[in-house]
PDB file of N, CA and C in Angstrom:
ATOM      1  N   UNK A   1      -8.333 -62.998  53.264  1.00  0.00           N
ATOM      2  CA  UNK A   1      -8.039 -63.283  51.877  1.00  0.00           C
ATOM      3  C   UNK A   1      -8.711 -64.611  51.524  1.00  0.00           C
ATOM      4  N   UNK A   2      -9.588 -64.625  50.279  1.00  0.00           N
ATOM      5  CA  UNK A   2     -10.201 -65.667  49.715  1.00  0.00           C
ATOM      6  C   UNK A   2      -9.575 -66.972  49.501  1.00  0.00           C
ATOM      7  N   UNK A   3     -10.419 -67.970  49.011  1.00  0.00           N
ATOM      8  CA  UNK A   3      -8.763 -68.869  48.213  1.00  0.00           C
ATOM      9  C   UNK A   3      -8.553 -68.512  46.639  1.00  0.00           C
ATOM     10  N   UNK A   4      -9.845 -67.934  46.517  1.00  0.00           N
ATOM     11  CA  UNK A   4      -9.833 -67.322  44.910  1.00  0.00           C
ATOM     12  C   UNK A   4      -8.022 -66.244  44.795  1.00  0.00           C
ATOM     13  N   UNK A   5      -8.261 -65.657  45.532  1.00  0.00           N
ATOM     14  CA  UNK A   5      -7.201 -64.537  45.488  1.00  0.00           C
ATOM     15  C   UNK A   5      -5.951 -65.201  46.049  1.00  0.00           C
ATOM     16  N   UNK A   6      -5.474 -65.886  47.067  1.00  0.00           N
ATOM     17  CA  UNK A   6      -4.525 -66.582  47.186  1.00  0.00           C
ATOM     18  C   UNK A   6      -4.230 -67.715  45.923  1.00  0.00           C
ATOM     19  N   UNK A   7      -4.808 -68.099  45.443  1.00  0.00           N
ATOM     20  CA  UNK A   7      -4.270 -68.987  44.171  1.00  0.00           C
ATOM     21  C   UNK A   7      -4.145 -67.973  42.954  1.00  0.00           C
ATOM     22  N   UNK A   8      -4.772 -66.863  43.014  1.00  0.00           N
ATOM     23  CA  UNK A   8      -4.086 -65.939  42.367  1.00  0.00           C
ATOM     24  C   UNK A   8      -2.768 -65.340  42.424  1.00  0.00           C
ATOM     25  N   UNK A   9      -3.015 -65.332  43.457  1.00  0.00           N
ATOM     26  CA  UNK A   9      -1.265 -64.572  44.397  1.00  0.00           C
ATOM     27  C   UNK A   9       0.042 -65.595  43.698  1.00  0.00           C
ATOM     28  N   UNK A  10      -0.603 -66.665  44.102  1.00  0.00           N
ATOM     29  CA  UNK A  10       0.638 -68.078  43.837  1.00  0.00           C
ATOM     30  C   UNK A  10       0.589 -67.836  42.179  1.00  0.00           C
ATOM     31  N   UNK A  11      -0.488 -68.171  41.750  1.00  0.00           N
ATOM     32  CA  UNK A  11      -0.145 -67.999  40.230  1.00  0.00           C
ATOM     33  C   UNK A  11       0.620 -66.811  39.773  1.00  0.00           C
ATOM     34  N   UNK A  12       0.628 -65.918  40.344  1.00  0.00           N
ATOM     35  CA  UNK A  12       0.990 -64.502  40.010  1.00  0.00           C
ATOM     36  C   UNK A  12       2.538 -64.596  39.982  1.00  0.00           C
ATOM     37  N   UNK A  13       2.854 -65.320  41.483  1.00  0.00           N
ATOM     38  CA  UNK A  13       4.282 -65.378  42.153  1.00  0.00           C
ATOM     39  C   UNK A  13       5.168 -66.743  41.051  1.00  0.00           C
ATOM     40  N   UNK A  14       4.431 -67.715  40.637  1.00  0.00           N
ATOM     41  CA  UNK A  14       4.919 -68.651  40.031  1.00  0.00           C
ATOM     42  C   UNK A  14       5.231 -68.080  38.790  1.00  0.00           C
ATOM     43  N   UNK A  15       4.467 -67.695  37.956  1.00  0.00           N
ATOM     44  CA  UNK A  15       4.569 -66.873  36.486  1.00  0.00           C
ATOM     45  C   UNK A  15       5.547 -65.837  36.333  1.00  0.00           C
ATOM     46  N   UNK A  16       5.791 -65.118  37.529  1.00  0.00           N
ATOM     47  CA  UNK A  16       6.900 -64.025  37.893  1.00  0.00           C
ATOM     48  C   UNK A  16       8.093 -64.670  37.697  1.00  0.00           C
ATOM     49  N   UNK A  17       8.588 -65.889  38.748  1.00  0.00           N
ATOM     50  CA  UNK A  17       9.395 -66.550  39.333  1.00  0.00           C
ATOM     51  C   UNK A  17       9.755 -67.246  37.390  1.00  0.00           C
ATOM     52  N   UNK A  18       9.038 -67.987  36.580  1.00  0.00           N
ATOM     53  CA  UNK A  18       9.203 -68.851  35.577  1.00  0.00           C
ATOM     54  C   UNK A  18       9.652 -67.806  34.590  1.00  0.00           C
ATOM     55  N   UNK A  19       8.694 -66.379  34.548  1.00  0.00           N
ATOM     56  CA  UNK A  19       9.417 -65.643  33.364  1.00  0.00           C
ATOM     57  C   UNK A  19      10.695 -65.043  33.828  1.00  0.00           C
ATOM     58  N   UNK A  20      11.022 -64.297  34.781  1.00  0.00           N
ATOM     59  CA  UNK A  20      11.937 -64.218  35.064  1.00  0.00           C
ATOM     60  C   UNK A  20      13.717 -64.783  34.389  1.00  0.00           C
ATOM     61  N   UNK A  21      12.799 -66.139  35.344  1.00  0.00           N
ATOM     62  CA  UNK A  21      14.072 -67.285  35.118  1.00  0.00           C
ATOM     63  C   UNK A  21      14.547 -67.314  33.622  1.00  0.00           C
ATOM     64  N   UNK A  22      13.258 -67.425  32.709  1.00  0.00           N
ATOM     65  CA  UNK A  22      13.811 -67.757  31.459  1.00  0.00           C
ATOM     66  C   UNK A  22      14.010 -66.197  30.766  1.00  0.00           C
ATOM     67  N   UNK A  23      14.020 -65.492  31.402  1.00  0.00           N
ATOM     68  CA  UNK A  23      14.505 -63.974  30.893  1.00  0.00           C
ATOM     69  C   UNK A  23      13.453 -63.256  29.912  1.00  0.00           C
ATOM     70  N   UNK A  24      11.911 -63.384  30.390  1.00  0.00           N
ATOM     71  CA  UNK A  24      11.025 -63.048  29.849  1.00  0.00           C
ATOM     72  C   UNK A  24      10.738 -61.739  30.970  1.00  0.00           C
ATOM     73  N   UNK A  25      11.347 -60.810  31.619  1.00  0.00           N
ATOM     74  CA  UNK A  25      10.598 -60.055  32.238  1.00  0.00           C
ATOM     75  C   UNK A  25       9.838 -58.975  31.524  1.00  0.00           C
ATOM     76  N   UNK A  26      10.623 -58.647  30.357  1.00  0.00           N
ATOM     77  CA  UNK A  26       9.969 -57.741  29.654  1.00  0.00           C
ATOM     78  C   UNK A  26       9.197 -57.740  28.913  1.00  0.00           C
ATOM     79  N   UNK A  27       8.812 -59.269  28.388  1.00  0.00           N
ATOM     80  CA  UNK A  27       7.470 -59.855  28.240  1.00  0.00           C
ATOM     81  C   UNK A  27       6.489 -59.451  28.731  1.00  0.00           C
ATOM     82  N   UNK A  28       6.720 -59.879  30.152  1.00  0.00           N
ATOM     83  CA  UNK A  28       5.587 -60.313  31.030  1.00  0.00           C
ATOM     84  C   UNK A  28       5.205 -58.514  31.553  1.00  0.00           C
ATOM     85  N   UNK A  29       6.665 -57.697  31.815  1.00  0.00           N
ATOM     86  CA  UNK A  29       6.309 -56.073  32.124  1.00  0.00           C
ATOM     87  C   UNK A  29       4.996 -55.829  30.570  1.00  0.00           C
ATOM     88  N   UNK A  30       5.826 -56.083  29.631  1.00  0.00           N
ATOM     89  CA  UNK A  30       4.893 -55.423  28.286  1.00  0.00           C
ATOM     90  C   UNK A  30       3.250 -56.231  28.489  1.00  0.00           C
ATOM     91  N   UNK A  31       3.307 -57.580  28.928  1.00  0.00           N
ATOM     92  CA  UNK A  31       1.870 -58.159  28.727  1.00  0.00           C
ATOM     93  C   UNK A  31       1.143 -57.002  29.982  1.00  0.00           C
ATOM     94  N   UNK A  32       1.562 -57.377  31.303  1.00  0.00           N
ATOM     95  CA  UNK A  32       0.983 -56.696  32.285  1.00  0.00           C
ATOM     96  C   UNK A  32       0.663 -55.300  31.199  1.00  0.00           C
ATOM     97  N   UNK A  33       1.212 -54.290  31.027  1.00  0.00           N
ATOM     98  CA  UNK A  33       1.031 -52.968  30.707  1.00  0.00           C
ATOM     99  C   UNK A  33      -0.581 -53.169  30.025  1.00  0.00           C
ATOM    100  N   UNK A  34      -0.061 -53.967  29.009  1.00  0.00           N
ATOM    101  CA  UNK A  34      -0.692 -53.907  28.259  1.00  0.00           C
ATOM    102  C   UNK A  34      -2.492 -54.631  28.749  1.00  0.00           C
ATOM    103  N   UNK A  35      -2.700 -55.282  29.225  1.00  0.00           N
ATOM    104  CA  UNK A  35      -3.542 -55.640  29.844  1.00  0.00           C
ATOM    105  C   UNK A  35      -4.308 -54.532  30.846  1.00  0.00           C
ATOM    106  N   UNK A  36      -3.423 -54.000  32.138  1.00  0.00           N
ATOM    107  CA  UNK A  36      -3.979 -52.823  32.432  1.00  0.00           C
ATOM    108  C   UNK A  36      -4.401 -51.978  31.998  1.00  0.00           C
ATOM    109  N   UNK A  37      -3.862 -51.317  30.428  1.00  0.00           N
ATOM    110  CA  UNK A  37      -4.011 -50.006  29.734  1.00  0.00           C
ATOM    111  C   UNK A  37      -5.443 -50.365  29.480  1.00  0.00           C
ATOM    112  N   UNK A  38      -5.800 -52.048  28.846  1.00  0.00           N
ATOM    113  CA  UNK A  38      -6.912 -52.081  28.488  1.00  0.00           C
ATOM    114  C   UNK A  38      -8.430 -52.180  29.520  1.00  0.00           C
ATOM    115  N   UNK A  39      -7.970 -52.594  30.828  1.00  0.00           N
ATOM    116  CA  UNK A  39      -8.540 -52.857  31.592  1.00  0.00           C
ATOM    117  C   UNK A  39      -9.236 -51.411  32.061  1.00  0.00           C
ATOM    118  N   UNK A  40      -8.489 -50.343  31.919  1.00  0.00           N
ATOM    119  CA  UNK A  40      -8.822 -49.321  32.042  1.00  0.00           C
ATOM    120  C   UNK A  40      -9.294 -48.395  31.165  1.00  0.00           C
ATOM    121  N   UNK A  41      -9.189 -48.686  30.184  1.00  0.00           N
ATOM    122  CA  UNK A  41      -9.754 -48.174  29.052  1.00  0.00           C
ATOM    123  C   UNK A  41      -8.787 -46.874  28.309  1.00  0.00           C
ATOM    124  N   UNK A  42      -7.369 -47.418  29.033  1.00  0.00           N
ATOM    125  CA  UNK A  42      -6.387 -46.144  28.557  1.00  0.00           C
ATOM    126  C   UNK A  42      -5.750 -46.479  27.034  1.00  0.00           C
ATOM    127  N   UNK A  43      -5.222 -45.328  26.321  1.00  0.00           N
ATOM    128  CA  UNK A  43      -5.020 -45.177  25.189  1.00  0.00           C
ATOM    129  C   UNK A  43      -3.568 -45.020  25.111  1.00  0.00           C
ATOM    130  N   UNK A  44      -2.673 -45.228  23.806  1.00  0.00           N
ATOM    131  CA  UNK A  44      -1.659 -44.594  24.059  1.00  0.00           C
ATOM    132  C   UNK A  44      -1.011 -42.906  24.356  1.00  0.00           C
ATOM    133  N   UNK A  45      -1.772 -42.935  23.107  1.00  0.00           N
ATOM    134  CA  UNK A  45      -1.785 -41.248  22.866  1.00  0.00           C
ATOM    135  C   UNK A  45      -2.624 -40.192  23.754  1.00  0.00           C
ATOM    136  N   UNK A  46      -2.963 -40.891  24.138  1.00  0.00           N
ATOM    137  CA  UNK A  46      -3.819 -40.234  25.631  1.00  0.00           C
ATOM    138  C   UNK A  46      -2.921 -40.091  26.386  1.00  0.00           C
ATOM    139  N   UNK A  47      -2.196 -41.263  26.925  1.00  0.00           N
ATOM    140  CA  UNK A  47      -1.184 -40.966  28.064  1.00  0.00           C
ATOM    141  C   UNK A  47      -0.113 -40.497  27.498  1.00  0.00           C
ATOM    142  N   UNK A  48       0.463 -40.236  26.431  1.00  0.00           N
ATOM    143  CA  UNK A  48       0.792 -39.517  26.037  1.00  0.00           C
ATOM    144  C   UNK A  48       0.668 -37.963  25.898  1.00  0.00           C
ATOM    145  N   UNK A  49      -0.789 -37.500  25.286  1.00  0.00           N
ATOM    146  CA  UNK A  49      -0.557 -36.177  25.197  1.00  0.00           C
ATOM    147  C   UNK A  49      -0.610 -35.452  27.001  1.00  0.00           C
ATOM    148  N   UNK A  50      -1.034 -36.465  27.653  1.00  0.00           N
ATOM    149  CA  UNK A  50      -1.730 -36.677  29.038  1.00  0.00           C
ATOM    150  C   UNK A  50      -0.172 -35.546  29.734  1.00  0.00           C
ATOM    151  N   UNK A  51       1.042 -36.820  29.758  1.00  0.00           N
ATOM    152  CA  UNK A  51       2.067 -36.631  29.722  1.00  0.00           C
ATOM    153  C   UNK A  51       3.061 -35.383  29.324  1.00  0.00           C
ATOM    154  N   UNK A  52       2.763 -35.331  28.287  1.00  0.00           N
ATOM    155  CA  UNK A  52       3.283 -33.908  27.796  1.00  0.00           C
ATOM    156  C   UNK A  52       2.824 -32.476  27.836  1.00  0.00           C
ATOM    157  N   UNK A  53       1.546 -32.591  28.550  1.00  0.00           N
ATOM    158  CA  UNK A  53       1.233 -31.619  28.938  1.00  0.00           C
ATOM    159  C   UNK A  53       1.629 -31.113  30.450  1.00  0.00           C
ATOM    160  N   UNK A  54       1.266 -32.163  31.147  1.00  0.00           N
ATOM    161  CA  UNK A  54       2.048 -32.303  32.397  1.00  0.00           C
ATOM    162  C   UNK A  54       3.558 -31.643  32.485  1.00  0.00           C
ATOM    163  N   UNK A  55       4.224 -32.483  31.648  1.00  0.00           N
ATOM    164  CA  UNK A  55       5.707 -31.828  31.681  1.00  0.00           C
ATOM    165  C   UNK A  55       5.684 -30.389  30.994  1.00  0.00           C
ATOM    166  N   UNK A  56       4.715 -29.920  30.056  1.00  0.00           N
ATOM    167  CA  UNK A  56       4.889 -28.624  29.870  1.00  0.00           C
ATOM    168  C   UNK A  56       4.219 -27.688  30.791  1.00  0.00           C
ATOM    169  N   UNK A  57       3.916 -27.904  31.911  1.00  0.00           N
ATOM    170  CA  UNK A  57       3.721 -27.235  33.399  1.00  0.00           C
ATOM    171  C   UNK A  57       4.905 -26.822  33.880  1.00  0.00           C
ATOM    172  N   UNK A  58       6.066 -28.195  33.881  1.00  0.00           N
ATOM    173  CA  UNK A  58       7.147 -27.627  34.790  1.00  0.00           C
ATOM    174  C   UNK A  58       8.245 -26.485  34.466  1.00  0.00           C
ATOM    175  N   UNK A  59       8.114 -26.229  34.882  1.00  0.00           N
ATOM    176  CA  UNK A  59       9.300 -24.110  34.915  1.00  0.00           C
ATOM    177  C   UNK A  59      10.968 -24.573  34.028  1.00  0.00           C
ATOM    178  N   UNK A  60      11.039 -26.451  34.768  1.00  0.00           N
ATOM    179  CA  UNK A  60      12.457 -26.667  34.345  1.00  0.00           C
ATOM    180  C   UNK A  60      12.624 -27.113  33.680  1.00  0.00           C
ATOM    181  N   UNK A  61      11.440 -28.188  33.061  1.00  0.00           N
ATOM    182  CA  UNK A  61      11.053 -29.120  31.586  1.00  0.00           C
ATOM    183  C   UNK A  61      11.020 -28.000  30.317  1.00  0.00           C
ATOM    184  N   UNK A  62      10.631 -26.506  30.849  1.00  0.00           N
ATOM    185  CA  UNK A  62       9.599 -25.524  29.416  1.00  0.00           C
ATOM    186  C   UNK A  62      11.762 -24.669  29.269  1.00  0.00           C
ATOM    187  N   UNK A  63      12.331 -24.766  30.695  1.00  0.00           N
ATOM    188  CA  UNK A  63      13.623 -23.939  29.995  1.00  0.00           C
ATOM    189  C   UNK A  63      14.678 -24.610  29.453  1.00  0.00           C
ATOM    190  N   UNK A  64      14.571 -26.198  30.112  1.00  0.00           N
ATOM    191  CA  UNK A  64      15.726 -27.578  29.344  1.00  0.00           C
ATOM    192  C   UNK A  64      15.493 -27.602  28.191  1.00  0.00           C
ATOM    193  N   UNK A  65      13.763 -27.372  27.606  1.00  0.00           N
ATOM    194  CA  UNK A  65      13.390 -27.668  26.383  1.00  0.00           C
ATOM    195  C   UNK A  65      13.524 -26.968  25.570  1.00  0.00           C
ATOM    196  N   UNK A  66      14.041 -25.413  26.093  1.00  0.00           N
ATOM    197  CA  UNK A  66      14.439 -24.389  25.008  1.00  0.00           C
ATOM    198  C   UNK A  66      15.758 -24.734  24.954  1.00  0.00           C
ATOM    199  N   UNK A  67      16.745 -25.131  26.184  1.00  0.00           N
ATOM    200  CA  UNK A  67      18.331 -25.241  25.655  1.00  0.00           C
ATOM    201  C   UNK A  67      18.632 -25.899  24.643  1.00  0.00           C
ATOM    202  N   UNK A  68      17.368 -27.212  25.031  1.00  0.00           N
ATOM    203  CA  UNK A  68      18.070 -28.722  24.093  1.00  0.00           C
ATOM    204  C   UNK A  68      18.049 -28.195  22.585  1.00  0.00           C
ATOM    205  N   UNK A  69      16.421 -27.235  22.077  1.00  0.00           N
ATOM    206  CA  UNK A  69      16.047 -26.796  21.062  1.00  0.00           C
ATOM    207  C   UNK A  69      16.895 -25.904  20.414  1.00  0.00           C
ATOM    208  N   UNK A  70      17.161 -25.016  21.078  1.00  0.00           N
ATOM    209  CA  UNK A  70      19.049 -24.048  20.784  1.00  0.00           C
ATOM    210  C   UNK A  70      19.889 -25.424  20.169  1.00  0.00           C
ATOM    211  N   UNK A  71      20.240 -25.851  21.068  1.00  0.00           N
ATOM    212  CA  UNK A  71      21.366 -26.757  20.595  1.00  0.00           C
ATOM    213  C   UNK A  71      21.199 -28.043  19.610  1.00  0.00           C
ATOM    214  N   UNK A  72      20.269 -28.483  19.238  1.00  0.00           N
ATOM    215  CA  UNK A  72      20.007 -29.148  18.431  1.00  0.00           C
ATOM    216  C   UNK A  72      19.906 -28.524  17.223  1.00  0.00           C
ATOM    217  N   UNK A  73      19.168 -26.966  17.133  1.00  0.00           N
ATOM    218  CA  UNK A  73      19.037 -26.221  16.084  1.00  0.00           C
ATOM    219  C   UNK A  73      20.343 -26.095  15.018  1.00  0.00           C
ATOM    220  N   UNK A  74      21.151 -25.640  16.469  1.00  0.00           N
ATOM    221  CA  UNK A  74      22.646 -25.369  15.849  1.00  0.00           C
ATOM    222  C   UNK A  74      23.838 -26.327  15.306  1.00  0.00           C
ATOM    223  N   UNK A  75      23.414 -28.027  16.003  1.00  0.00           N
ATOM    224  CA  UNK A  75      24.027 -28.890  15.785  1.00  0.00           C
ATOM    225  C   UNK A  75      23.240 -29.533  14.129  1.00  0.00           C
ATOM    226  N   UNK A  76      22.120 -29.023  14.110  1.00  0.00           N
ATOM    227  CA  UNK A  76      21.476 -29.417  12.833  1.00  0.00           C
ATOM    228  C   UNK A  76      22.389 -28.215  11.851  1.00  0.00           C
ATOM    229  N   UNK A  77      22.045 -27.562  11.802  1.00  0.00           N
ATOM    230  CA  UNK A  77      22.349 -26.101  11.309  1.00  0.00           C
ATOM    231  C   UNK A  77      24.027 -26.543  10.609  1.00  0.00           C
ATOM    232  N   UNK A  78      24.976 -27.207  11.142  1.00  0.00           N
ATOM    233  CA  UNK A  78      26.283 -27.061  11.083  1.00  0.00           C
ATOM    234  C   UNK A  78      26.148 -28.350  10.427  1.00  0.00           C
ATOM    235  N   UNK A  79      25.747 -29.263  10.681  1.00  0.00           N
ATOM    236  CA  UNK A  79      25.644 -30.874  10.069  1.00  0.00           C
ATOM    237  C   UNK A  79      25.067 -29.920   8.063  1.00  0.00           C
ATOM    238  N   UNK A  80      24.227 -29.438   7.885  1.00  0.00           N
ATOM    239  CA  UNK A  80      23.488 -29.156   7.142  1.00  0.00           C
ATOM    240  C   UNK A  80      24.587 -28.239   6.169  1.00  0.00           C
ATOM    241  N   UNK A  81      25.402 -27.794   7.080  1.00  0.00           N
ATOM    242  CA  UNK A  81      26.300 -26.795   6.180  1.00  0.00           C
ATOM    243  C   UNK A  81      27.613 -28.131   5.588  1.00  0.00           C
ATOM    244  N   UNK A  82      28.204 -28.633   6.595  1.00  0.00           N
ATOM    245  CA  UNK A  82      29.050 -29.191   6.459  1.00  0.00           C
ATOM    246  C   UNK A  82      28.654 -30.378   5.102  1.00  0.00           C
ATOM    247  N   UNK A  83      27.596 -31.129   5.320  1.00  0.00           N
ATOM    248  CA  UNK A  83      27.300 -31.505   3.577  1.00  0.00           C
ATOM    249  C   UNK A  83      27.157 -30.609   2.774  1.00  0.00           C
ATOM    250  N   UNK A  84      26.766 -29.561   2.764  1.00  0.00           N
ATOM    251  CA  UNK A  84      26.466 -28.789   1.486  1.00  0.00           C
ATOM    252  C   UNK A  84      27.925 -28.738   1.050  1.00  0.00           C
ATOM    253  N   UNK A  85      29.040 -27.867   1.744  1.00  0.00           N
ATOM    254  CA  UNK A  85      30.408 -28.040   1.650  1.00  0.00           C
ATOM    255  C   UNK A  85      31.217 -29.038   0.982  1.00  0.00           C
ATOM    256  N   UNK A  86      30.985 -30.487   1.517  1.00  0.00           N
ATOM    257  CA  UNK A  86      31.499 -31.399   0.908  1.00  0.00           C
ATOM    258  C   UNK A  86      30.768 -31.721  -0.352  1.00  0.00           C
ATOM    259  N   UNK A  87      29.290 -31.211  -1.014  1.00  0.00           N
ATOM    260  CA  UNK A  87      28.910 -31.456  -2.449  1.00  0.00           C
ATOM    261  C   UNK A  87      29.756 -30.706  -3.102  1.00  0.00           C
ATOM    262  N   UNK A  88      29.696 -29.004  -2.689  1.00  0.00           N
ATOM    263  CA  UNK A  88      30.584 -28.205  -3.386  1.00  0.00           C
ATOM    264  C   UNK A  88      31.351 -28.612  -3.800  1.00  0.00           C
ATOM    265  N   UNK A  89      32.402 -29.257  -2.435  1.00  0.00           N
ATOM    266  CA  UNK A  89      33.929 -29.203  -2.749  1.00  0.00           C
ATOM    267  C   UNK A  89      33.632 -30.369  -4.380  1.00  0.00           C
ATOM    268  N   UNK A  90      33.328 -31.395  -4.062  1.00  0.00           N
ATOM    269  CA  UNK A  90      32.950 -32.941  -4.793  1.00  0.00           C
ATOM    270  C   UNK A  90      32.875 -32.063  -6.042  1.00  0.00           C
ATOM    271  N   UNK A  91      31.374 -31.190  -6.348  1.00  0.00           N
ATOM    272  CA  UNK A  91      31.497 -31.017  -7.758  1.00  0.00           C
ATOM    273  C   UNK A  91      32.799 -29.877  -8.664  1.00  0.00           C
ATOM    274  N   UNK A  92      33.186 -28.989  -7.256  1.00  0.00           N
ATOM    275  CA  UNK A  92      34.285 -28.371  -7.963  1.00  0.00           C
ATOM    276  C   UNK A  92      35.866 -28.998  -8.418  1.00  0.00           C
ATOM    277  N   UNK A  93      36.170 -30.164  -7.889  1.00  0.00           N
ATOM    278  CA  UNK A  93      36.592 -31.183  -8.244  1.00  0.00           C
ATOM    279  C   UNK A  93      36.582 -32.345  -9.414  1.00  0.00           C
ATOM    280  N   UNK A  94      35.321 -32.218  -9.373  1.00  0.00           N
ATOM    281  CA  UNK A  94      34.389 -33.011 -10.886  1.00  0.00           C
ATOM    282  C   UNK A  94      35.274 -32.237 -11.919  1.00  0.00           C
ATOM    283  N   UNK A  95      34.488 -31.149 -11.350  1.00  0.00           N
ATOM    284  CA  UNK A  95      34.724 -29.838 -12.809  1.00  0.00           C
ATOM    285  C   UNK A  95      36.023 -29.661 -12.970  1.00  0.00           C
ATOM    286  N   UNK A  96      37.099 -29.469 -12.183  1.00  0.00           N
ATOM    287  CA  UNK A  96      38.241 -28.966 -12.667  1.00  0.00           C
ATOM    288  C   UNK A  96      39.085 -30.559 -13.364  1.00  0.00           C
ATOM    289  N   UNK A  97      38.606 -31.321 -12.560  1.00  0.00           N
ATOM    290  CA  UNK A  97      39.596 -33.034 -13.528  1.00  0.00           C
ATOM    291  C   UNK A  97      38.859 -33.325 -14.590  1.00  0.00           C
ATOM    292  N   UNK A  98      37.844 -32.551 -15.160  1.00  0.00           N
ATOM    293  CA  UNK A  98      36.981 -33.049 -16.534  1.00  0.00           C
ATOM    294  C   UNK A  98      37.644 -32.085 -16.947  1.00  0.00           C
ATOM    295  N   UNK A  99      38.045 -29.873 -16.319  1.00  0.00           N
ATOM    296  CA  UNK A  99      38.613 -29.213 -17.272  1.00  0.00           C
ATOM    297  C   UNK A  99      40.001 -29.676 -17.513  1.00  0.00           C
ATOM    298  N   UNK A 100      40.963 -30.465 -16.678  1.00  0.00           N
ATOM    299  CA  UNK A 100      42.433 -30.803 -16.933  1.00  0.00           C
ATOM    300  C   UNK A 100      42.148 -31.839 -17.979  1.00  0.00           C
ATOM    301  N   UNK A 101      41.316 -32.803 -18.142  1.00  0.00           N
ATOM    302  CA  UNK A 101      40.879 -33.957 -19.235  1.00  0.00           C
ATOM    303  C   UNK A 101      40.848 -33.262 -20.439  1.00  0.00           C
ATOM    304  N   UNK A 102      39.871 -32.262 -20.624  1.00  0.00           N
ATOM    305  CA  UNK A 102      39.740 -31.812 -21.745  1.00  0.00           C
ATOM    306  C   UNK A 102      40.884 -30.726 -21.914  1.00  0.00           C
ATOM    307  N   UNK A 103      41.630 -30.270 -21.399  1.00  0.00           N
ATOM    308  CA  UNK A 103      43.074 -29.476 -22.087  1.00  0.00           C
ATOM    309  C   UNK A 103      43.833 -30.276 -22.224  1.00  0.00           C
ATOM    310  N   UNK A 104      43.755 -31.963 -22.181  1.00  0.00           N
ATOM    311  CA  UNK A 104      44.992 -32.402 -22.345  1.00  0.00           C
ATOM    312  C   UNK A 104      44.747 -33.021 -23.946  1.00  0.00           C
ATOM    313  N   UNK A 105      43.943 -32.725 -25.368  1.00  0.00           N
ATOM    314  CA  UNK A 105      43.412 -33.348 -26.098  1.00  0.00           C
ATOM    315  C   UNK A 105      44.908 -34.279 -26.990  1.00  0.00           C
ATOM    316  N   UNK A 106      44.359 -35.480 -27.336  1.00  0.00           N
ATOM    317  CA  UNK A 106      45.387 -36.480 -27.502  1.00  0.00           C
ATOM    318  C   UNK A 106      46.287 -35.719 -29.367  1.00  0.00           C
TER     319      UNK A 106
END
């Protein structure tokens, strides 16, 4: 090992050790990332679609992803009814205390 690369090492280990301490790790995780992604010439959306294709290979990712899709459908589906319901109820309410207003004329 060089001394180039050992005073790297130390710098590496000191900068670790300082962000750390002051509760910058996720700083220093996000700078690193971010530095590599560029160093390499990676994209987000690259490793991204990169990613999701990958997981749409696996047998157990393509049948979780139909359950979750069922059940989200249906949890949307019922959210979607249940407001419509409460406008109803709201304006049939409107309507009948404006019709008791107007039969009661002074």
């Amino acid at each position: 090992m060089d001394d180039q690369a050992k005073v790297a090492l130390a710098a590496a280990v000191v900068g670790g050790y300082v962000l750390g301490r002051t509760k910058k790790g996720r700083l220093a995780l996000s700078v690193a990332t971010y530095l590599a992604g560029r160093r390499f010439g990676l994209e987000p959306r690259q490793l991204a679609a990169e990613g999701m294709r990958r997981l749409g290979e696996v047998p157990q990712f393509a049948e979780l992803q139909e359950q979750l899709r069922g059940e989200v459908l249906d949890a949307g589906r019922q959210a979607v009814t249940a407001a419509a319901n409460r406008g109803v109820a709201s304006l049939a309410d409107a309507i009948s205390d404006r019709t008791l207003r107007l039969g009661q004329a002074p």
